[in-house]
C-alpha atoms as a PDB file:
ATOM      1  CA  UNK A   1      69.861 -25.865  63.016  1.00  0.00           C
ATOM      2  CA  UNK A   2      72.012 -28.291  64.820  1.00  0.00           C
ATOM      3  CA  UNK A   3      72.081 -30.688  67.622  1.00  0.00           C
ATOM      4  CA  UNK A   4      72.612 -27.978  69.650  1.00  0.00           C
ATOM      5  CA  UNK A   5      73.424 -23.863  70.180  1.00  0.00           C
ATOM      6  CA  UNK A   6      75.921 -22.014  72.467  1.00  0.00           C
ATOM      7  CA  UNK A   7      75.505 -18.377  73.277  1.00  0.00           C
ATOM      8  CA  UNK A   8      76.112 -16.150  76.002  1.00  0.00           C
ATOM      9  CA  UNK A   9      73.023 -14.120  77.592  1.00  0.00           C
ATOM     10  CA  UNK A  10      75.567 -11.166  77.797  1.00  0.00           C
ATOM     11  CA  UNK A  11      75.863 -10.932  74.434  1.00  0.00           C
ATOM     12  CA  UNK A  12      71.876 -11.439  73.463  1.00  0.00           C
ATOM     13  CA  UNK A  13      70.462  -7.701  72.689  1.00  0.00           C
ATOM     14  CA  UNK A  14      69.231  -6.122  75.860  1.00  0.00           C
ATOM     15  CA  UNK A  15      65.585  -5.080  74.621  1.00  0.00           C
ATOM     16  CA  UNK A  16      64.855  -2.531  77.799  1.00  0.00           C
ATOM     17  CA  UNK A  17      65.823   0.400  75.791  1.00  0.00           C
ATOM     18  CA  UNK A  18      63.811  -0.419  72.807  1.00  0.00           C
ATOM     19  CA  UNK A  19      60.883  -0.641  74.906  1.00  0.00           C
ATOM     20  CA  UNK A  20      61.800   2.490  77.015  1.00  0.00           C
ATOM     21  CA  UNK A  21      62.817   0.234  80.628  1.00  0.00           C
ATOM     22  CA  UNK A  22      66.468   0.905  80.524  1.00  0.00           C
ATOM     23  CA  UNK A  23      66.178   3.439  83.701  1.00  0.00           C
ATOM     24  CA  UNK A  24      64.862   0.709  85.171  1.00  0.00           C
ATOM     25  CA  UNK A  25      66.009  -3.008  83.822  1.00  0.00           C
ATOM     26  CA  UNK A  26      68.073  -5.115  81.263  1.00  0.00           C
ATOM     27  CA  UNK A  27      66.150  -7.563  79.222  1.00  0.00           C
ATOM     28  CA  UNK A  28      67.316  -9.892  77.217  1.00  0.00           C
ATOM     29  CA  UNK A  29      65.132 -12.614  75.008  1.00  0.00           C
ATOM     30  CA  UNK A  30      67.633 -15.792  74.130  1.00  0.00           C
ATOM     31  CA  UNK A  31      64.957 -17.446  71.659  1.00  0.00           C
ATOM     32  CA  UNK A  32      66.182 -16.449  68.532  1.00  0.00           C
ATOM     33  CA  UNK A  33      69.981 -16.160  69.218  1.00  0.00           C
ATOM     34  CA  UNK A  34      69.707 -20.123  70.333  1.00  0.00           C
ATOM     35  CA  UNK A  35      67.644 -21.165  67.534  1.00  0.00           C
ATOM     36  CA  UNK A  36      64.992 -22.676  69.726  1.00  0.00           C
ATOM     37  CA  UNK A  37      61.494 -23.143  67.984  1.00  0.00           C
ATOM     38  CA  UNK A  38      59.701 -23.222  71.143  1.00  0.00           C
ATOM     39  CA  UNK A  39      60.828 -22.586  74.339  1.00  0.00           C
ATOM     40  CA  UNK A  40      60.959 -18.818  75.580  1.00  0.00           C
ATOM     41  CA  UNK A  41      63.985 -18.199  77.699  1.00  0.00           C
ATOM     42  CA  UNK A  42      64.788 -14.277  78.969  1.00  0.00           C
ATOM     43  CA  UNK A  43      67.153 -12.500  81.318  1.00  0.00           C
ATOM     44  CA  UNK A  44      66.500 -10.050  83.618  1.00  0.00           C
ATOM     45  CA  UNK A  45      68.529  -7.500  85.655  1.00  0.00           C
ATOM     46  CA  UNK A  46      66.472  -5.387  87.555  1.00  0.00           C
ATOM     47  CA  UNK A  47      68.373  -2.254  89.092  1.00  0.00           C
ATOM     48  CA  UNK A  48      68.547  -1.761  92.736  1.00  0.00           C
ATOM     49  CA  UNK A  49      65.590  -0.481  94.341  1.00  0.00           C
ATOM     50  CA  UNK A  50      63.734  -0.832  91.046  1.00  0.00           C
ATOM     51  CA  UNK A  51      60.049  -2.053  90.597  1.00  0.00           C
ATOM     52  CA  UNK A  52      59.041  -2.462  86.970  1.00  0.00           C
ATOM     53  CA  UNK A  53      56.696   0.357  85.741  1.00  0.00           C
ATOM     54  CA  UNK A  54      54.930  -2.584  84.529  1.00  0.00           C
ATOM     55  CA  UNK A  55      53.057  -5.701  85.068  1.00  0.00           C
ATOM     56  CA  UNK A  56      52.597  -8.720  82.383  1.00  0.00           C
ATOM     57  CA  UNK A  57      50.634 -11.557  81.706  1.00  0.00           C
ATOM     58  CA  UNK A  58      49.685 -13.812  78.995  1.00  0.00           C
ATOM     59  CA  UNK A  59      46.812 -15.495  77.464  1.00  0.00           C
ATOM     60  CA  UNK A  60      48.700 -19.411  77.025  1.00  0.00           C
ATOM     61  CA  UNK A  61      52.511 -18.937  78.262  1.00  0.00           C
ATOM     62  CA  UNK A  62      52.888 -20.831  81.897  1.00  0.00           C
ATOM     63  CA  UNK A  63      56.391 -19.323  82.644  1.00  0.00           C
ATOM     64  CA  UNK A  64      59.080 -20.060  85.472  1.00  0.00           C
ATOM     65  CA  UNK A  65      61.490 -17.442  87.220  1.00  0.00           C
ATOM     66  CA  UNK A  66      64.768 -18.233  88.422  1.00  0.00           C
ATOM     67  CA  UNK A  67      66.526 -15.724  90.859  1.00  0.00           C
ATOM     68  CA  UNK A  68      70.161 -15.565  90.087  1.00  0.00           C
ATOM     69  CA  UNK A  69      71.548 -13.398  92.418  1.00  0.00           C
ATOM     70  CA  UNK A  70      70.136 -10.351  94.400  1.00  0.00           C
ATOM     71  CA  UNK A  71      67.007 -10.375  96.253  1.00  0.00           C
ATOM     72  CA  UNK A  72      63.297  -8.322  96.198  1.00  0.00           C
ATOM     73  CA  UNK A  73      59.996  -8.877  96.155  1.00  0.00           C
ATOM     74  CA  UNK A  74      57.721 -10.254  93.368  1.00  0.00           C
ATOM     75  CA  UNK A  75      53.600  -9.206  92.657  1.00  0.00           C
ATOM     76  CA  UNK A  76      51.474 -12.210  91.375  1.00  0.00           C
ATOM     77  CA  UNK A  77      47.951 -10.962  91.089  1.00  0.00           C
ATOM     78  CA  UNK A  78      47.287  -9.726  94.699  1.00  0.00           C
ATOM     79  CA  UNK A  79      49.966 -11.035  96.961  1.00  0.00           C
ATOM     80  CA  UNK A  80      53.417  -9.972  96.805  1.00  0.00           C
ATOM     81  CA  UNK A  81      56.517 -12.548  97.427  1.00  0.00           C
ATOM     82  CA  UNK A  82      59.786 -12.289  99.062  1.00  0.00           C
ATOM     83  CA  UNK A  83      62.779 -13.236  96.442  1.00  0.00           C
ATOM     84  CA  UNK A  84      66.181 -14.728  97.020  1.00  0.00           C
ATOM     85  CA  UNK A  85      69.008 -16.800  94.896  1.00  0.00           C
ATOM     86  CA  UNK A  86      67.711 -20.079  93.740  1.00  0.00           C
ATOM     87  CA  UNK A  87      64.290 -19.169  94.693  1.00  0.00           C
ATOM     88  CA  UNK A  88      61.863 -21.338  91.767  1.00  0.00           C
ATOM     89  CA  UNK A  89      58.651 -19.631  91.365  1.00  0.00           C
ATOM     90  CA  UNK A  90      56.175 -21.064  88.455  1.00  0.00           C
ATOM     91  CA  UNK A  91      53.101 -18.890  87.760  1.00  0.00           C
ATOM     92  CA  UNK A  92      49.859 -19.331  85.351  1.00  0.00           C
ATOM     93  CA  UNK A  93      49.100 -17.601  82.554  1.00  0.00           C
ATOM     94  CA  UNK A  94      46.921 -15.327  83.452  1.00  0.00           C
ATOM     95  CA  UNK A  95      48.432 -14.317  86.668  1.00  0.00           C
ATOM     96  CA  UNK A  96      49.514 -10.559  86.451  1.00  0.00           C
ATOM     97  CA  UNK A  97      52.964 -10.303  87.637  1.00  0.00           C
ATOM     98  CA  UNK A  98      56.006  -8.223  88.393  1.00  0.00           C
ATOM     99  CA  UNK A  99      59.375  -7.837  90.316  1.00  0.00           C
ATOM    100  CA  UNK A 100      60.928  -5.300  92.880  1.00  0.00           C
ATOM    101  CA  UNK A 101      64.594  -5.219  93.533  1.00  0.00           C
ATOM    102  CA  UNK A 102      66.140  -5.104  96.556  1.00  0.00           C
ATOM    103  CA  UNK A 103      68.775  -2.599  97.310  1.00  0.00           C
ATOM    104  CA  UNK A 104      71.605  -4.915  95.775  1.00  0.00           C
ATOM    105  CA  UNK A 105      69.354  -6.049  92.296  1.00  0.00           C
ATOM    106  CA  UNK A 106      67.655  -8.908  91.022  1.00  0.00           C
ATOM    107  CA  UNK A 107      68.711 -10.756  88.199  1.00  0.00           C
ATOM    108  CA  UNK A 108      66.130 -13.793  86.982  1.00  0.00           C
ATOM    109  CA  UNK A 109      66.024 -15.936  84.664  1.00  0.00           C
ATOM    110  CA  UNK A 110      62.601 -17.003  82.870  1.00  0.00           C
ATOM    111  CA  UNK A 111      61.551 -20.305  80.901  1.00  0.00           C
ATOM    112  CA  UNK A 112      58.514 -21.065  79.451  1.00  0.00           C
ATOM    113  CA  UNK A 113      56.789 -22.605  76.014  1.00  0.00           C
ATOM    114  CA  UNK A 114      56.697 -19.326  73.371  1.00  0.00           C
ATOM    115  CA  UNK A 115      53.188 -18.894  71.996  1.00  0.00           C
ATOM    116  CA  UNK A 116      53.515 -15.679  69.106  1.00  0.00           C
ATOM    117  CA  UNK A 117      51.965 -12.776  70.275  1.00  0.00           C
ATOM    118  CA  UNK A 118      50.737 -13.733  73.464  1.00  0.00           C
ATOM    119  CA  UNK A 119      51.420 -11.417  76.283  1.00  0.00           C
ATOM    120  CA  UNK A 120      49.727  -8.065  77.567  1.00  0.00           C
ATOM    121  CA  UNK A 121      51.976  -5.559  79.397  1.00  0.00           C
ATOM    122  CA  UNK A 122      50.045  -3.262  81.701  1.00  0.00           C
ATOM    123  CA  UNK A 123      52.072   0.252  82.753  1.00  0.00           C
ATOM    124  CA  UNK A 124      51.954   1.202  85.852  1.00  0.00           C
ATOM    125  CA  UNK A 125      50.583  -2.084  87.432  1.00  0.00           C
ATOM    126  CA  UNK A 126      52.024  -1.951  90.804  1.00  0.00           C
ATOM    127  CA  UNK A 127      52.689   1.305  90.944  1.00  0.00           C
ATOM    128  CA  UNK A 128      50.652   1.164  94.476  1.00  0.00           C
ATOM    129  CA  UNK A 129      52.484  -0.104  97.788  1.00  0.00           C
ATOM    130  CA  UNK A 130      51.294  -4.195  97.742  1.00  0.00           C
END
């Protein structure tokens, strides 16, 4: 590895379809294609008017979202969030959590410190009004 690495998240594999999200997202983990041995780093593109059909939390990972561009809402635990560009939003661990586009997308950007394994996706999380 070198001093440093260069790559553009367009070109990282979008992972939705793998996982069966692409109706509803684009997801894209940069790890690996930057060489980086331990910080986490994934795009997101949520469609228009989308919510995730899931929630996610982990058992170690503190993580911080970045909004891009777009707008929508965001669930952490029991209150829900309004989301626009530049908005900073750092949440625990163990805080279940997911996002709701607005009628023009969201796209975020996440950081955190990548612990293997840890991370517990929940279908259907928010699939209530909150």
């Amino acid at each position: 590895m070198g001093a440093y690495t260069h790559t553009r998240l367009t070109t990282v594999e979008d992972s939705a379809p793998k996982f069966g999200f692409a109706d509803s997202q684009e997801s894209r983990f940069a790890r690996e294609d930057l060489d980086a041995e331990s910080v986490g780093l994934a795009h997101y593109r949520i469609k228009p008017g989308v919510r995730q059909p899931f929630g996610h939390r982990h058992d170690e990972a503190e993580e911080v979202y970045v909004v891009l561009s777009g707008a929508g809402r965001m669930a952490l635990g029991d209150e829900v969030i309004e989301l626009e560009p530049l908005d900073a939003v750092r949440v625990e661990p163990a805080v279940m959590r997911a996002f709701e586009a607005g009628p023009d997308g969201l796209e975020v950007l996440v950081f955190g410190v990548r612990h293997e394994g840890d991370g517990e996706l929940v279908p259907g999380w928010w699939a209530n009004e909150g």
